[in-house]
Each structure stands twice: as C-alpha cells, then as structure tokens.
PDB file of N, CA and C in Angstrom:
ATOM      1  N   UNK A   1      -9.804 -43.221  26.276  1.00  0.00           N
ATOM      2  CA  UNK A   1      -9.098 -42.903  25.019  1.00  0.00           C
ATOM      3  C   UNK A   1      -8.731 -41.417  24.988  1.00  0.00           C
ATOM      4  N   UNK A   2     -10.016 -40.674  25.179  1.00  0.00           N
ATOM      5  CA  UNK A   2      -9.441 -39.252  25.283  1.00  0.00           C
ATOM      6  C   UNK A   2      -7.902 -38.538  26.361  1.00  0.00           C
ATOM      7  N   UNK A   3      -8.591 -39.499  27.522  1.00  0.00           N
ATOM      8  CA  UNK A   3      -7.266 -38.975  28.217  1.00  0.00           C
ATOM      9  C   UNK A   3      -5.793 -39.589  27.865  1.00  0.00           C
ATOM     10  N   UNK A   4      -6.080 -40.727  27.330  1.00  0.00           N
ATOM     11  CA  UNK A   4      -4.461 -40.725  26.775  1.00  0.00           C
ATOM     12  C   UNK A   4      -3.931 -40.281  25.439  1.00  0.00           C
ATOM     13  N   UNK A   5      -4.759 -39.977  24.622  1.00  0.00           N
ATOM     14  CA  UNK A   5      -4.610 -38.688  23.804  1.00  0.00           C
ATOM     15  C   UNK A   5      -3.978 -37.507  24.111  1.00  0.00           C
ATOM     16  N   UNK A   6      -4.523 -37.069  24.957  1.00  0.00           N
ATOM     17  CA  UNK A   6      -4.129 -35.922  25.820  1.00  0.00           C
ATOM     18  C   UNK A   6      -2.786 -36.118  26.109  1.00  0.00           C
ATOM     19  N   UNK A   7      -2.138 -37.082  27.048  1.00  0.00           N
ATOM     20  CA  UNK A   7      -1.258 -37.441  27.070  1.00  0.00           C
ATOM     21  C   UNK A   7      -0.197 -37.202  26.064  1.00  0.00           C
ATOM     22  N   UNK A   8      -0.537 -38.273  25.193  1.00  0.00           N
ATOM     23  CA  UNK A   8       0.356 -38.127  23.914  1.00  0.00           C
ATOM     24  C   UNK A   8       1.168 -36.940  23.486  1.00  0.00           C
ATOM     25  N   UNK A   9      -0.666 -35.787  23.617  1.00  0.00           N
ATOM     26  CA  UNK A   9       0.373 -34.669  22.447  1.00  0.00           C
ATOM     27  C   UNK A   9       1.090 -33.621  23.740  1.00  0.00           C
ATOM     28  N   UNK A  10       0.775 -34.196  25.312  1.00  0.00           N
ATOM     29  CA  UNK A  10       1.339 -33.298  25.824  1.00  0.00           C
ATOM     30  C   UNK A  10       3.008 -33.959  25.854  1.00  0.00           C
ATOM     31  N   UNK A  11       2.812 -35.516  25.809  1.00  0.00           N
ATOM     32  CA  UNK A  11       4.325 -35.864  25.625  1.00  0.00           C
ATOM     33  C   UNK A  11       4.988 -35.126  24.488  1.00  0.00           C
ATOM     34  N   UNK A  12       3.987 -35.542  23.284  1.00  0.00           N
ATOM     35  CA  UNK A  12       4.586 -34.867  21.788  1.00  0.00           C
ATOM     36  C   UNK A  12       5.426 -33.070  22.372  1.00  0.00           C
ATOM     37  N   UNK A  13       4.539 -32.390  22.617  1.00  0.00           N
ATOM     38  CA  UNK A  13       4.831 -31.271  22.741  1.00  0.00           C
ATOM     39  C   UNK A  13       6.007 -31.013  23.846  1.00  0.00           C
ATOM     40  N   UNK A  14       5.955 -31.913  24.915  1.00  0.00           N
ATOM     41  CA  UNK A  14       7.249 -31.754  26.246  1.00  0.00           C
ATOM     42  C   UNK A  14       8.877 -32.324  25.322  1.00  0.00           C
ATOM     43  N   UNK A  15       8.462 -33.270  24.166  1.00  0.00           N
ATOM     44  CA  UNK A  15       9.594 -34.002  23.439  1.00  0.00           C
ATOM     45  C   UNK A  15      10.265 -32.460  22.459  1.00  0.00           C
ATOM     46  N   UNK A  16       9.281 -31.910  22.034  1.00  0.00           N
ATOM     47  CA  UNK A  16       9.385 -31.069  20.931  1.00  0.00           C
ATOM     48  C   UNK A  16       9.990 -29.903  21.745  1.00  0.00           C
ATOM     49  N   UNK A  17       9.722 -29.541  22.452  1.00  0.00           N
ATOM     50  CA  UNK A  17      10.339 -28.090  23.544  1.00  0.00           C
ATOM     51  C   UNK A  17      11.462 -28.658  23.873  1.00  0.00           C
ATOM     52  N   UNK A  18      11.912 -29.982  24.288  1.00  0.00           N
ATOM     53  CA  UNK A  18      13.360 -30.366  24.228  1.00  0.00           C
ATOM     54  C   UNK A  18      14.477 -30.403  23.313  1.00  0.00           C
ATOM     55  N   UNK A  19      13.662 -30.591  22.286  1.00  0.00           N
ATOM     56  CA  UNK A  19      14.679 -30.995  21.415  1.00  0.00           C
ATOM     57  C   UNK A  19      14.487 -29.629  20.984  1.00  0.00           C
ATOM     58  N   UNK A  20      14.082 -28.495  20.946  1.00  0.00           N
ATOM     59  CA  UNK A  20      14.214 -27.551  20.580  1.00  0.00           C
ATOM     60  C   UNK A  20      15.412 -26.748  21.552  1.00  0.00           C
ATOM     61  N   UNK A  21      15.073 -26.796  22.852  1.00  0.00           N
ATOM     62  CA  UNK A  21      16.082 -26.667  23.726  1.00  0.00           C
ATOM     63  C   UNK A  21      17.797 -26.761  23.285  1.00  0.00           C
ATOM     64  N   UNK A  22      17.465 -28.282  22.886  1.00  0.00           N
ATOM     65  CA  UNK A  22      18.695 -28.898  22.584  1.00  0.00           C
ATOM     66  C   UNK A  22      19.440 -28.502  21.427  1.00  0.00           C
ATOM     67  N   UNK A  23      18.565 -27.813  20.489  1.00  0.00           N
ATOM     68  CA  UNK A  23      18.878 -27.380  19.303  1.00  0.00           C
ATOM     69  C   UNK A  23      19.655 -26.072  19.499  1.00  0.00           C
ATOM     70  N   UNK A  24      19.108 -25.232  20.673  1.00  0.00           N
ATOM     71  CA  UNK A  24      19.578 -23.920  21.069  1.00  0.00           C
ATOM     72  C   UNK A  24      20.957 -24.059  21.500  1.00  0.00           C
ATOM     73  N   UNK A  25      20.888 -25.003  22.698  1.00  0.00           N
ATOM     74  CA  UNK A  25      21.916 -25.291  23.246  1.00  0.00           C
ATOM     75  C   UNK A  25      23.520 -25.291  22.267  1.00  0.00           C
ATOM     76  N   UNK A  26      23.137 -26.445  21.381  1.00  0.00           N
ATOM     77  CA  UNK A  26      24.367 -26.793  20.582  1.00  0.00           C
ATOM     78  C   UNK A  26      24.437 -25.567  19.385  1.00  0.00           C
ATOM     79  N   UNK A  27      23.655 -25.193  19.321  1.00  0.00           N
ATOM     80  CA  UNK A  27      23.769 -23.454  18.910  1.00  0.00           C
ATOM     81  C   UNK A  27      24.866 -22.702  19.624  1.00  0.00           C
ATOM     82  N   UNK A  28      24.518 -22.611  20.565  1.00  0.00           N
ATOM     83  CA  UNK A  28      25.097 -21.377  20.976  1.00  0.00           C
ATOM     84  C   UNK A  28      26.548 -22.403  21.579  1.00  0.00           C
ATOM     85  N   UNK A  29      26.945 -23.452  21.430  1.00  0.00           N
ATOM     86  CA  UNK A  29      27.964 -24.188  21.864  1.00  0.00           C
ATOM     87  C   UNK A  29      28.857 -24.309  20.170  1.00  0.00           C
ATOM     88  N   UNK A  30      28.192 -24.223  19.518  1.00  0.00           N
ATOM     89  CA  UNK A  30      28.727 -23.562  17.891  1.00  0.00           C
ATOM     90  C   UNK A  30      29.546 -22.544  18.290  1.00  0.00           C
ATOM     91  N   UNK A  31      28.470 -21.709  18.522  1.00  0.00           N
ATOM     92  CA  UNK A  31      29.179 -20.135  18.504  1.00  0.00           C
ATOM     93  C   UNK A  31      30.284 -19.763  19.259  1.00  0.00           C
ATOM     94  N   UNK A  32      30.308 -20.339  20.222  1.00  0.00           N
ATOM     95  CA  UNK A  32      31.456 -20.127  21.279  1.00  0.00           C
ATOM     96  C   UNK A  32      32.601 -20.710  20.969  1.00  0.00           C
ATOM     97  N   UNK A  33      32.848 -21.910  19.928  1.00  0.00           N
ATOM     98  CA  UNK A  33      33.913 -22.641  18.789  1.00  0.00           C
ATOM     99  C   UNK A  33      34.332 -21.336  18.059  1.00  0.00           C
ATOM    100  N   UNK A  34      33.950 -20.572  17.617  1.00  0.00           N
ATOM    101  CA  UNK A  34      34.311 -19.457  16.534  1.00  0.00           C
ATOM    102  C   UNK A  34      34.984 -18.195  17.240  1.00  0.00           C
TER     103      UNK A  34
END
C-alpha cells in the first residue's frame, strides 16, 4: 500500500509540473499573438 501511494503522489506531482509546463507554454504562445 505504501509503495503505491508513493506512486500516486509522485504521478500527482509529474501530472501537476506538466500541466504547469503547459500553462507556461500557452503563455508565452499568448504573448507572441500581441
């Protein structure tokens, strides 16, 4: 149980750095429209 816990929040956290990524990305793909 513990180790797929572990798992989880390292998925949680690899999902969350992406989509943060992704958030940057289309950021700065904004900016370059203007």
């Amino acid at each position: 149980m513990n180790i797929v816990n572990e798992i989880d929040s390292d998925t949680v956290m690899m999902s969350n750095y992406i989509n943060r990524m992704c958030e940057k990305a289309s950021e700065t793909e904004n900016l370059k429209q203007f």
